[in-house]
Protein backbone atom coordinates (compact mmCIF):
# COMPACT_ATOMS: atom_id res chain seq x y z
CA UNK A 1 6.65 94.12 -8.80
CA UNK A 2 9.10 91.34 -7.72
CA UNK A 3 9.90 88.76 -9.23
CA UNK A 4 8.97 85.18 -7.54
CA UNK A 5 10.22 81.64 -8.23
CA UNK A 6 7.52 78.56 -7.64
CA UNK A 7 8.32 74.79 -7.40
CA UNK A 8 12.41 75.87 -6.27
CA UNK A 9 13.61 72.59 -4.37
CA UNK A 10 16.49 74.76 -2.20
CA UNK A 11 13.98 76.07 0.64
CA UNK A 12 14.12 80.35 1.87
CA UNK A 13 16.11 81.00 4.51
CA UNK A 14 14.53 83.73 7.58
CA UNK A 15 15.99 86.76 5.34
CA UNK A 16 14.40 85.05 2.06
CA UNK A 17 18.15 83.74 0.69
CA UNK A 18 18.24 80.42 -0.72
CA UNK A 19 21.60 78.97 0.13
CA UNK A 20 22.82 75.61 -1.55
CA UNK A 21 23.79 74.17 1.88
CA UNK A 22 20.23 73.73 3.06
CA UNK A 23 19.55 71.44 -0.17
CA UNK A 24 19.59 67.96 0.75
CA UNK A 25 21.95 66.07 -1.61
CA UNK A 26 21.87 67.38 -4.75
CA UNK A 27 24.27 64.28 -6.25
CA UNK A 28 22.25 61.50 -5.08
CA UNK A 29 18.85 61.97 -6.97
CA UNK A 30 18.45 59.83 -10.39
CA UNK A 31 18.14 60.75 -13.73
CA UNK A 32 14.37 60.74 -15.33
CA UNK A 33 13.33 57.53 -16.23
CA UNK A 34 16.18 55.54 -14.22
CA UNK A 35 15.66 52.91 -11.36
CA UNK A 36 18.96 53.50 -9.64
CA UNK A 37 22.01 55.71 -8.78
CA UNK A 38 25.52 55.43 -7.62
CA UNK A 39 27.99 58.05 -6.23
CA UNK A 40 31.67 57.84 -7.40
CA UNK A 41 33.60 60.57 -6.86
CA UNK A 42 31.92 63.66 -7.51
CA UNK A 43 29.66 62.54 -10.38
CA UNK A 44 26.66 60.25 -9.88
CA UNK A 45 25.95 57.70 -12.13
CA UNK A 46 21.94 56.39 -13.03
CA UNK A 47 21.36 53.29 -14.50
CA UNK A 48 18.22 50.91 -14.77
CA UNK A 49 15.11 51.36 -16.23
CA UNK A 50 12.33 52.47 -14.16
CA UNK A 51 9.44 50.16 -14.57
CA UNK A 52 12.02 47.13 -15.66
CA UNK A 53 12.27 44.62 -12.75
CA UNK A 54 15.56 42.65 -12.26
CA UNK A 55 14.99 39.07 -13.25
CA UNK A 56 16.19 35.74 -11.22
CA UNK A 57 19.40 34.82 -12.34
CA UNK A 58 19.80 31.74 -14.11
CA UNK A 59 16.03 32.51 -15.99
CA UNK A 60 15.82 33.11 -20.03
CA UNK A 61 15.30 36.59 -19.46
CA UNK A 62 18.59 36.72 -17.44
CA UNK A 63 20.51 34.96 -20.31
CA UNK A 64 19.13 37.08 -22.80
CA UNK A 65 19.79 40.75 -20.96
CA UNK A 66 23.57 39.24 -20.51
CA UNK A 67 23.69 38.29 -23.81
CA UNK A 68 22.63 42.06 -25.52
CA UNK A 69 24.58 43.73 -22.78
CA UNK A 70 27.86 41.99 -23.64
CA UNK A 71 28.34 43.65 -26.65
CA UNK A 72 28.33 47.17 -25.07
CA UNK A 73 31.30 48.63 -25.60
CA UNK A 74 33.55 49.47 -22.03
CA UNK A 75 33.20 53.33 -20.85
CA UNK A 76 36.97 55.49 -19.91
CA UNK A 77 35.88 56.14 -16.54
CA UNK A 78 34.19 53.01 -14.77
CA UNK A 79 32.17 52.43 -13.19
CA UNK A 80 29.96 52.57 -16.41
CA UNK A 81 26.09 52.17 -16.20
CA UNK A 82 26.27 48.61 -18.02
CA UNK A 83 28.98 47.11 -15.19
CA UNK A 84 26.34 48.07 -12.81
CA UNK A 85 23.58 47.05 -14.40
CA UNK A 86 25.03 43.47 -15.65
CA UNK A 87 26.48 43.28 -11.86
CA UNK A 88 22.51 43.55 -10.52
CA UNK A 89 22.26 40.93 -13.22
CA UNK A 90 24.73 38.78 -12.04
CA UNK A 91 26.20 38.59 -15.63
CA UNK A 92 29.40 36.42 -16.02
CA UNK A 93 30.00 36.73 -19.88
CA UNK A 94 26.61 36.24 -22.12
CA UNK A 95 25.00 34.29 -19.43
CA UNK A 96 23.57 35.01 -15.97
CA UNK A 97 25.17 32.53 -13.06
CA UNK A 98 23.82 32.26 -9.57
């Protein structure tokens, strides 16, 4: 008896193959339990808390997220998650300005 694979994402091809070209775009899709993603280069980046909305800038809640994200330390490769996620903030320093 053969062994069969269920719930594959790459669809069968006529002969039965799966090939890697048919799959859509394996880079873009985000990481369980994030809201976002970003391509750069050839690694994609999630960030963003599914379930979290993005406040108005200029609100407490803005001032406060810039405030605790500050103190993050910078990644070696940028774009890091935090510069995207204080740029959706529109964090200038420990306060959000519209």
């Amino acid at each position: 008896m053969a062994y069969t694979q269920e719930n594959n994402p790459i669809p069968k091809t006529g002969c039965g193959r799966r090939r890697m070209e048919q799959m859509r775009n394996p880079f873009k899709k985000t990481a369980p339990g994030k809201k976002f993603s970003v391509k750069s280069g050839n690694r994609t980046i999630s960030y963003g808390e599914k379930g979290y909305t993005i406040g108005k800038c200029g609100t407490p809640k803005a001032h406060s997220y810039c405030a605790r994200s500050s103190g993050i330390k910078k990644c070696k490769k940028p774009p890091c998650p935090n510069d995207l996620s204080r740029k959706k903030w529109k964090c200038r320093g420990k306060r959000s300005v519209c």
